[in-house]
Protein backbone atom coordinates (compact mmCIF):
# COMPACT_ATOMS: atom_id res chain seq x y z
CA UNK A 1 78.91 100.92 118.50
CA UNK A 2 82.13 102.14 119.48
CA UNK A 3 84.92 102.48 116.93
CA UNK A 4 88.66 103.08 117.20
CA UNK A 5 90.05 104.53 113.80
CA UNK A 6 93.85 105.44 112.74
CA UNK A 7 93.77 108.63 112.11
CA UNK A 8 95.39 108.60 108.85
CA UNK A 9 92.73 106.76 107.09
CA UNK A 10 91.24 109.14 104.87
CA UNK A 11 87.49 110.14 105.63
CA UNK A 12 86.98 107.60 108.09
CA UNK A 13 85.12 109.35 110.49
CA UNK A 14 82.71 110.66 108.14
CA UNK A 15 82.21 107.37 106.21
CA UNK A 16 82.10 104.90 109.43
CA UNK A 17 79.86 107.51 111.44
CA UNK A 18 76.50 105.52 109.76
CA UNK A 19 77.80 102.66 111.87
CA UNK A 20 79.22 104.03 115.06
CA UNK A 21 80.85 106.89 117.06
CA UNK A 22 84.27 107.32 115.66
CA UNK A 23 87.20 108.23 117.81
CA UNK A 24 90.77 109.10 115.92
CA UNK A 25 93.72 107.63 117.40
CA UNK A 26 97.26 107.79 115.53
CA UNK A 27 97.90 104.10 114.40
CA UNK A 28 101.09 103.92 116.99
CA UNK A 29 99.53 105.33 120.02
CA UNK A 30 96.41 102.56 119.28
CA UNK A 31 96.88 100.33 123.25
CA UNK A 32 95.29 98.31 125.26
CA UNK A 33 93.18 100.73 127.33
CA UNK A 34 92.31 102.76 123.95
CA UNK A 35 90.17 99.56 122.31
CA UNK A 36 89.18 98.22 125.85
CA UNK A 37 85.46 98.59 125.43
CA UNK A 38 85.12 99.27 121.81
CA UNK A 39 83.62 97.42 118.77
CA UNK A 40 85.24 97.97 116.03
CA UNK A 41 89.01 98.87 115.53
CA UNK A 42 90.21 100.28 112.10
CA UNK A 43 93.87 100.53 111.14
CA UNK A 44 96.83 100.67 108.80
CA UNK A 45 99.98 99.04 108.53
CA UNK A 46 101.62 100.41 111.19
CA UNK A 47 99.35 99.37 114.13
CA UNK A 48 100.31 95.22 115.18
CA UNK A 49 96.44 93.51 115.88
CA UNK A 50 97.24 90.61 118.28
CA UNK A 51 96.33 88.95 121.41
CA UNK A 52 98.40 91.36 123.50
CA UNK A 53 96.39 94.59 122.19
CA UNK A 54 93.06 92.94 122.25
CA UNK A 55 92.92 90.34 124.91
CA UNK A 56 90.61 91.59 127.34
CA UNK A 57 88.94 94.23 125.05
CA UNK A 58 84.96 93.81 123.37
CA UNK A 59 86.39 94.25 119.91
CA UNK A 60 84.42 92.32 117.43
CA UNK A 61 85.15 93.58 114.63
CA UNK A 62 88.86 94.56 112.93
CA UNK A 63 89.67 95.90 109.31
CA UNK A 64 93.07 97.17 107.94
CA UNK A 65 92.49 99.71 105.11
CA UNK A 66 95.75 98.05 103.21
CA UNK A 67 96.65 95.33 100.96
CA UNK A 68 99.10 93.26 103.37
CA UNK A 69 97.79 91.78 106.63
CA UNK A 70 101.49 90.57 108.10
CA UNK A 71 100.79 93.41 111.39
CA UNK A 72 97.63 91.32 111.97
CA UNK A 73 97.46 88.08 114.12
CA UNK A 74 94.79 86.06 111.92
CA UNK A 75 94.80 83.03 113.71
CA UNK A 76 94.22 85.34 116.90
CA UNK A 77 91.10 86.83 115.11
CA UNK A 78 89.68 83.58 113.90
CA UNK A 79 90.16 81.45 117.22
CA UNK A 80 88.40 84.58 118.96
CA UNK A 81 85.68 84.82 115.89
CA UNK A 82 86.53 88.49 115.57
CA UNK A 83 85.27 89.40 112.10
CA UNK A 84 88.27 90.82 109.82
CA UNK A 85 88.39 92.54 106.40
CA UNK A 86 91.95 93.86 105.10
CA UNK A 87 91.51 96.26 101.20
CA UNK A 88 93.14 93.74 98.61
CA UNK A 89 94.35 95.44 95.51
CA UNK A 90 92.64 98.82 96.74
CA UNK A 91 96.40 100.69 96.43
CA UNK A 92 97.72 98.40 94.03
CA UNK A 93 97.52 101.38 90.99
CA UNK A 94 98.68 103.69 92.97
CA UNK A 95 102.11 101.94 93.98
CA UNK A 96 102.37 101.13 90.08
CA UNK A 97 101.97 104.80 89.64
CA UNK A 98 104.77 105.21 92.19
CA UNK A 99 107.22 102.77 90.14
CA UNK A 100 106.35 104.06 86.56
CA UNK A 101 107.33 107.73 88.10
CA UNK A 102 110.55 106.58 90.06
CA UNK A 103 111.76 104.41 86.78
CA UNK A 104 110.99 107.56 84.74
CA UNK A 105 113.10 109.81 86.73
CA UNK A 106 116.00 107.45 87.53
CA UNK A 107 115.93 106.80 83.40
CA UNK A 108 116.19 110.73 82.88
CA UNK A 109 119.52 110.47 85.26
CA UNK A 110 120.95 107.96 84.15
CA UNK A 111 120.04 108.29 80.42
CA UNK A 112 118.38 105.15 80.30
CA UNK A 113 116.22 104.22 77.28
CA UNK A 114 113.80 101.99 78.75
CA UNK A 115 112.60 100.58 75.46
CA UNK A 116 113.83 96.39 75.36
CA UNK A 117 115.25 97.27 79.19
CA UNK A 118 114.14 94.26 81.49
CA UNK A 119 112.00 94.78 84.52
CA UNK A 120 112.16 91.55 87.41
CA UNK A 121 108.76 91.53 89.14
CA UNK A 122 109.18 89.59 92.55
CA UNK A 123 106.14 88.71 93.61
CA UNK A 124 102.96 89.32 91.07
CA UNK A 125 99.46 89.78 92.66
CA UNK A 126 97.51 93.06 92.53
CA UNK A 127 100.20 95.51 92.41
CA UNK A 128 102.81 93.46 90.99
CA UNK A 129 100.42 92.47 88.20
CA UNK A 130 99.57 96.11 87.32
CA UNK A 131 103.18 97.13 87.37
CA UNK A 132 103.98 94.77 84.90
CA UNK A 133 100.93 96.30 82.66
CA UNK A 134 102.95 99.80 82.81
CA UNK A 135 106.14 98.87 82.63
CA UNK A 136 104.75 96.62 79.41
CA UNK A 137 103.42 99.71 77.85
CA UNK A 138 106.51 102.06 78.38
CA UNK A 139 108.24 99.11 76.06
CA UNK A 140 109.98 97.61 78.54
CA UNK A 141 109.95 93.34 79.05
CA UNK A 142 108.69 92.16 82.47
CA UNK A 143 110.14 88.94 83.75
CA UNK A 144 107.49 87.22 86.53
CA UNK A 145 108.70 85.82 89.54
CA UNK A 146 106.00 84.71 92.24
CA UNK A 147 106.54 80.80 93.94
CA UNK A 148 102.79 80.64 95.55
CA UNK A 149 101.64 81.27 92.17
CA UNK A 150 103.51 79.38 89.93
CA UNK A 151 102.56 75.89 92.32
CA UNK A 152 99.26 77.36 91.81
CA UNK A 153 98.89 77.61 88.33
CA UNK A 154 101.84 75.99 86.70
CA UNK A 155 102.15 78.92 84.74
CA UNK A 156 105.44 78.74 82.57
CA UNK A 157 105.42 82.74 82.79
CA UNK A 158 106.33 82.33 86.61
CA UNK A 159 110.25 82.15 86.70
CA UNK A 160 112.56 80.86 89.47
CA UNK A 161 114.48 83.59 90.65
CA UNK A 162 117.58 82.89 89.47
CA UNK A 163 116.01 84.17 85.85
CA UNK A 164 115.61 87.73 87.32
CA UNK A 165 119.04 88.13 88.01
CA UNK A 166 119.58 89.51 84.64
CA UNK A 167 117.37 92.32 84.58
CA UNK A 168 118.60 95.72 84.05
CA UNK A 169 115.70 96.77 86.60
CA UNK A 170 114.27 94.65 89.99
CA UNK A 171 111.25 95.40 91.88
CA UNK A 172 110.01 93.77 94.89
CA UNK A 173 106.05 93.19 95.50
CA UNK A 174 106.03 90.31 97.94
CA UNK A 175 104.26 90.37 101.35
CA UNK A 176 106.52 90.06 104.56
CA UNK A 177 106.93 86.48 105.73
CA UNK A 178 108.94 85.02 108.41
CA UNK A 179 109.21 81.41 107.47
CA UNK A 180 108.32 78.64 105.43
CA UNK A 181 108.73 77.84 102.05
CA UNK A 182 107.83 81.43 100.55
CA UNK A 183 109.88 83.28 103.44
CA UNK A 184 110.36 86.99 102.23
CA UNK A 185 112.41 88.43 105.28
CA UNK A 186 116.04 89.51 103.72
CA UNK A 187 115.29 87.89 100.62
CA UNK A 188 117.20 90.41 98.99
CA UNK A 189 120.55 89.43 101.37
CA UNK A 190 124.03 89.59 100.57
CA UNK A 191 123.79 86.46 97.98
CA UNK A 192 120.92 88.13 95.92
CA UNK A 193 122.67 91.24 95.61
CA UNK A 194 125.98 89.57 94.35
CA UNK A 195 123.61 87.66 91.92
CA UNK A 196 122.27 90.79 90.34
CA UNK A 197 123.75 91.75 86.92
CA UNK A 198 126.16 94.61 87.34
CA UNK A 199 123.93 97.97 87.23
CA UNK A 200 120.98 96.87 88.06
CA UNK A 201 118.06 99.38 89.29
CA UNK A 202 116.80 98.06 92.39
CA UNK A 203 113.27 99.39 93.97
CA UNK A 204 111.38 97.72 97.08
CA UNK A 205 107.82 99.34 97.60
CA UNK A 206 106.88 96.53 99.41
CA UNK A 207 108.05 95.72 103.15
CA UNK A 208 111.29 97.37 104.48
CA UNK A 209 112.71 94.14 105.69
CA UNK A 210 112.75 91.84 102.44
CA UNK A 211 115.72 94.01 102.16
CA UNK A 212 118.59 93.10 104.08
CA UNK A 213 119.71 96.31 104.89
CA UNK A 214 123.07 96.40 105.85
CA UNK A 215 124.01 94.07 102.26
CA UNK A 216 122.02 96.70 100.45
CA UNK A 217 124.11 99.44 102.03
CA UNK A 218 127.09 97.32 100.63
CA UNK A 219 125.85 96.47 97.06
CA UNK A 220 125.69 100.02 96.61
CA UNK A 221 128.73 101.52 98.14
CA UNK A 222 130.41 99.08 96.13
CA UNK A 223 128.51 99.78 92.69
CA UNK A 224 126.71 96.93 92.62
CA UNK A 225 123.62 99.19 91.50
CA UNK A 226 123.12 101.81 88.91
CA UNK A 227 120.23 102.89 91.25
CA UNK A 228 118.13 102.47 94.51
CA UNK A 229 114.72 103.34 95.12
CA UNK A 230 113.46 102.54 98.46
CA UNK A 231 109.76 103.20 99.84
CA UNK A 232 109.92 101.14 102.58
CA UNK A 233 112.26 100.80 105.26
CA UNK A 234 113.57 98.46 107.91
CA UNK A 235 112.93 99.41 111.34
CA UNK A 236 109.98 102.26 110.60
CA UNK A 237 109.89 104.70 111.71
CA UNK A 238 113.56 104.92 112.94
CA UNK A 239 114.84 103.89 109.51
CA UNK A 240 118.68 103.71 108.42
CA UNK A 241 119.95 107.39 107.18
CA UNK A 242 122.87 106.58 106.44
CA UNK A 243 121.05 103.63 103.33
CA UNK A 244 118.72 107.06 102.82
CA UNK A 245 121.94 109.39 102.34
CA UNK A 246 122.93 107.27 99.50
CA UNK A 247 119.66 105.62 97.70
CA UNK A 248 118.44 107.96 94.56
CA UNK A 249 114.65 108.08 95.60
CA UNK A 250 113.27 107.86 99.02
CA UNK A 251 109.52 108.07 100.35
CA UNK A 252 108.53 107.70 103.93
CA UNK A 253 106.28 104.37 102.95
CA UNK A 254 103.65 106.30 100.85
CA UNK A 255 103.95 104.64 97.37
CA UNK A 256 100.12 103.49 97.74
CA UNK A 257 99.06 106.95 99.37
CA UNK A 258 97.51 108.05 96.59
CA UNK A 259 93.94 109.55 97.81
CA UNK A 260 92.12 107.38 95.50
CA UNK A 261 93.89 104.31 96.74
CA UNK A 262 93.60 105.16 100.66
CA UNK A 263 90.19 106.19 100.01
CA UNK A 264 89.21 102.80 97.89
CA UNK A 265 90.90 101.02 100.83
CA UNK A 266 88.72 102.42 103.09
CA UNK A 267 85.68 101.64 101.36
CA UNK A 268 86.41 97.96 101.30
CA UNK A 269 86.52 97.64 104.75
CA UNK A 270 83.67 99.83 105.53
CA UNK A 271 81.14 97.37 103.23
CA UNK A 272 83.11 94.36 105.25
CA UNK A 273 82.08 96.31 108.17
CA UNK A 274 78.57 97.06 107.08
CA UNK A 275 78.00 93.45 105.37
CA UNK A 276 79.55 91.94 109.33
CA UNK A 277 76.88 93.76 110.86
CA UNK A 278 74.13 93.46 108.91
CA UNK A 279 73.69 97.11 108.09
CA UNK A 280 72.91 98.86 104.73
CA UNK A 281 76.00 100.68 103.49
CA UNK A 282 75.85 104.69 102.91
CA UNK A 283 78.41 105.83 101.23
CA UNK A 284 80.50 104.70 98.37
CA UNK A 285 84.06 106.24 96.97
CA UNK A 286 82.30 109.08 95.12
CA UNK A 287 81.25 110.33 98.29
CA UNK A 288 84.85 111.51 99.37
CA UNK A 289 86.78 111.72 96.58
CA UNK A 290 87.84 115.43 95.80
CA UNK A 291 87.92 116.90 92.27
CA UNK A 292 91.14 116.30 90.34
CA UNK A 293 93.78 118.50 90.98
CA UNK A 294 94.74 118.60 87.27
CA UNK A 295 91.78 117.08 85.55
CA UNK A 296 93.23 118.17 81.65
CA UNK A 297 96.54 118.72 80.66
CA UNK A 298 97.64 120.05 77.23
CA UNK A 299 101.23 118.51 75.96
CA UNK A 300 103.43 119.50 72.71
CA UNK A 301 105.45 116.96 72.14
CA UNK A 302 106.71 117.59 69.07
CA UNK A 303 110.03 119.27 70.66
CA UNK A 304 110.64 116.31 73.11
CA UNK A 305 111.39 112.56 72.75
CA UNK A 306 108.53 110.28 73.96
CA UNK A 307 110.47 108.92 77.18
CA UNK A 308 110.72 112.81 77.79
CA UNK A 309 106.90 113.24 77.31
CA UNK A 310 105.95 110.83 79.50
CA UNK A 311 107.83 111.88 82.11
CA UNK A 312 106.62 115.36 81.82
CA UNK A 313 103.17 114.42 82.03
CA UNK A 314 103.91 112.13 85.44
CA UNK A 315 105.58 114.70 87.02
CA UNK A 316 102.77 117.35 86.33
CA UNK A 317 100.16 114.90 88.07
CA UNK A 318 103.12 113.09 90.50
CA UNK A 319 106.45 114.85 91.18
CA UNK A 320 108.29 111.89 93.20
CA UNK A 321 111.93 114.16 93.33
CA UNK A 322 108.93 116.41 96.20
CA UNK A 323 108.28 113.35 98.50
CA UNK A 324 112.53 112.63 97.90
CA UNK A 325 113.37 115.98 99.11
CA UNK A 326 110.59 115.83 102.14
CA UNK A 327 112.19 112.60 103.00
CA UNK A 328 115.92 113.62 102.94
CA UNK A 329 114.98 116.01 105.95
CA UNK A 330 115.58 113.02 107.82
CA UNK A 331 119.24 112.88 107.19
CA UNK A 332 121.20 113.72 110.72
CA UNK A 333 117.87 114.32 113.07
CA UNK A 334 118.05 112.67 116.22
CA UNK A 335 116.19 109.63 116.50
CA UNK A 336 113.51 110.93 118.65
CA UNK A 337 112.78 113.58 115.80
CA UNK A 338 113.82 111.49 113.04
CA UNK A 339 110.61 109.58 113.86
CA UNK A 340 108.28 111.55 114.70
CA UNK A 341 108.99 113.23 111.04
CA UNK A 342 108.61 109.86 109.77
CA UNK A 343 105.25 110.07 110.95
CA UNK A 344 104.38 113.22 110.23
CA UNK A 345 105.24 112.50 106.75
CA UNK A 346 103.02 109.99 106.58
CA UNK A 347 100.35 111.65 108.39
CA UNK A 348 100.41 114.87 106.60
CA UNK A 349 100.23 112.93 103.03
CA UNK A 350 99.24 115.86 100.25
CA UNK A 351 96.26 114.57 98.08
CA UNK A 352 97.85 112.71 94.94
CA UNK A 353 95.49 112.10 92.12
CA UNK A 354 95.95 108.73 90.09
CA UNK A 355 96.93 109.32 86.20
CA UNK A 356 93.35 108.03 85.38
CA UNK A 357 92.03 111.35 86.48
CA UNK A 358 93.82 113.47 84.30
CA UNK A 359 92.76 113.63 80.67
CA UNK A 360 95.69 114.93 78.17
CA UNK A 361 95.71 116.42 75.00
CA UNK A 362 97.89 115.78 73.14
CA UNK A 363 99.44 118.32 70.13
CA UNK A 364 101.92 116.74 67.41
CA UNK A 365 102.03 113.09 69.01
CA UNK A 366 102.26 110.18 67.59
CA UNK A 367 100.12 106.94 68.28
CA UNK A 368 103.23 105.09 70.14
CA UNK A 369 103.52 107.94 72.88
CA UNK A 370 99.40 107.78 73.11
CA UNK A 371 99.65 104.25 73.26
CA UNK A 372 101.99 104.31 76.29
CA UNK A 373 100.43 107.31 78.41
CA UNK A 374 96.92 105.23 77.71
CA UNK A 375 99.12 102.21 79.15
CA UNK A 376 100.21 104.00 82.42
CA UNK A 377 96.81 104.92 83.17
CA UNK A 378 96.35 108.51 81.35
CA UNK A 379 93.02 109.63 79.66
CA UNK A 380 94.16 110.26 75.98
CA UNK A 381 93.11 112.58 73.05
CA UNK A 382 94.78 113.69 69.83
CA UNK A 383 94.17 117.50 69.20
């Protein structure tokens, strides 16, 4: 079988090659003429699967090695019985990773104790489900807001929007929808902004356009926010500098690279692939996965506060301020190189290591602060 791949999913050549012959493609030069007579197509978010890239073509077979589908055409698929597998929850850690580090820095500048602080969760499946876990365990109070679910289950825990407003911190997890009842495109518009409470911390790792970007440009010119944190962008790769120039963290839409999480994604769609096919699978995740890049690290926290601590051991396994400053290159290219940087960003990923493979020490700590790294996903011991 032939098989297109994006080139940026991790090991996907050397996993998929017990199926087929594997040929590389960056996922936004992925056409027409490049799937025409293959089996199996492989991509990431940034690659739109529809009837205009695969009418004509002997594809039988499509998996996205992410959480959201929305670049897919599923009807498409199913009325053409093209088999399809997308990696539910297989980044969802690492994005929580992503927010625990970003609210830990953006705490340290703004001298924020995040102890009783409020966190609004909008939209709570895999990831936003484990980033209410962490932000639980650094002491903070998570406030649920997720429609689909809250029909589904009747779940008093599920809040109408309007309750979030309060929060001293926002976060959006919701998929990108165009319409109907749970439409997510510019939910966050001029009127939610001017609902927020004064100061609020805003951070979107989830689609670039549930932001409406030119109202978030105004909410925080005008002060409307203590803090921005933006991941994802409208318009990638050409993105908005001048919203970059004045947000306090941005990444170029790599809050779930984490290798673990790009690898796991991978996985999933490779036993789709194999189950599709009828063919005996390999390889699992401990076939690729590298050793950790910091598997112990010794702390003394007996000089620091426990916010501090925390934040020392994220940044020694995840320093978010290096994908910032990598990001703020952007800033004044032209847009030709603007987004091929983008890209490149993206592309050239460095291996990240989730907290769970890092076991700390810990000298002079108490059981609170191991308590909370144990929350956020650390391996803990008490010298």
């Amino acid at each position: 079988m032939k098989i297109i791949a994006d080139a940026n999913i991790p090991f996907v050549r050397q996993c998929f090659s017990s199926v087929g012959d594997v040929e590389l493609i960056p996922g936004r030069q992925i056409t027409p003429d490049t799937v025409r007579d293959a089996d199996i197509l492989l991509v990431r978010s940034v690659t739109k699967v529809d009837s205009h890239l695969l009418a004509g073509s002997s594809i039988s077979f499509v998996g996205t090695a992410t959480i959201g589908f929305d670049h897919i055409d599923i009807d498409y698929l199913a009325e053409k019985k093209i088999g399809f597998a997308s990696a539910p929850g297989s980044n969802a850690n690492s994005v929580a990773e992503y927010i625990i580090a970003a609210i830990l820095n953006i705490a340290e500048k703004y001298d924020i104790t995040l102890g009783g602080k409020s966190v609004g969760i909008i939209g709570v499946g895999n990831v936003g489900s484990a980033v209410e876990k962490k932000c639980a365990a650094l002491g903070m109070t998570p406030c649920l807001n997720d429609p689909p679910l809250q029909r589904q289950t009747n779940d008093p825990k599920y809040l109408p929007i309007e309750k979030l407003f309060d929060c001293d911190f926002v976060t959006l997890h919701t998929p990108l929808a165009f319409e109907g009842i749970d439409k997510t495109f510019h939910l966050a518009d001029e009127t939610f902004f001017k609902s927020l409470k004064a100061g609020c911390v805003l951070l979107n790792t989830s689609r670039g356009a549930v932001n409406d970007t030119e109202a978030l440009k105004s909410a925080i010119k005008f002060g409307k926010l203590k803090a921005t944190v933006l991941d994802v962008w409208e318009n990638e790769p050409d993105i908005d500098t001048d919203l970059l120039d004045i947000v306090d963290i941005a990444t170029p839409h790599i809050a779930g690279y984490s290798t673990d999480g790009k690898t796991a994604g991978m996985i999933m769609i490779y036993n789709a692939a194999c189950k599709y096919f009828d063919l005996k699978p390999e390889f699992d995740i401990n076939s690729f996965l590298p050793d950790p890049l910091v598997p112990k690290l010794t702390i003394d926290s007996s000089q620091a506060d426990q916010q501090s601590a925390l934040l020392d051991a994220v940044t020694k396994i995840y320093d978010i301020k290096q994908d910032d400053s990598r990001t703020r290159l952007l800033i004044n290219l032209p847009t030709g190189k603007k987004c091929a940087l983008f890209t490149q960003l993206r592309k050239e990923y460095p291996v990240r290591r989730e907290f769970q493979n890092t076991q700390i020490v810990l000298q002079n700590s108490s059981a609170k602060l191991i308590e909370k790294l144990s929350g956020i996903g650390f391996k803990v011991t008490n010298e």
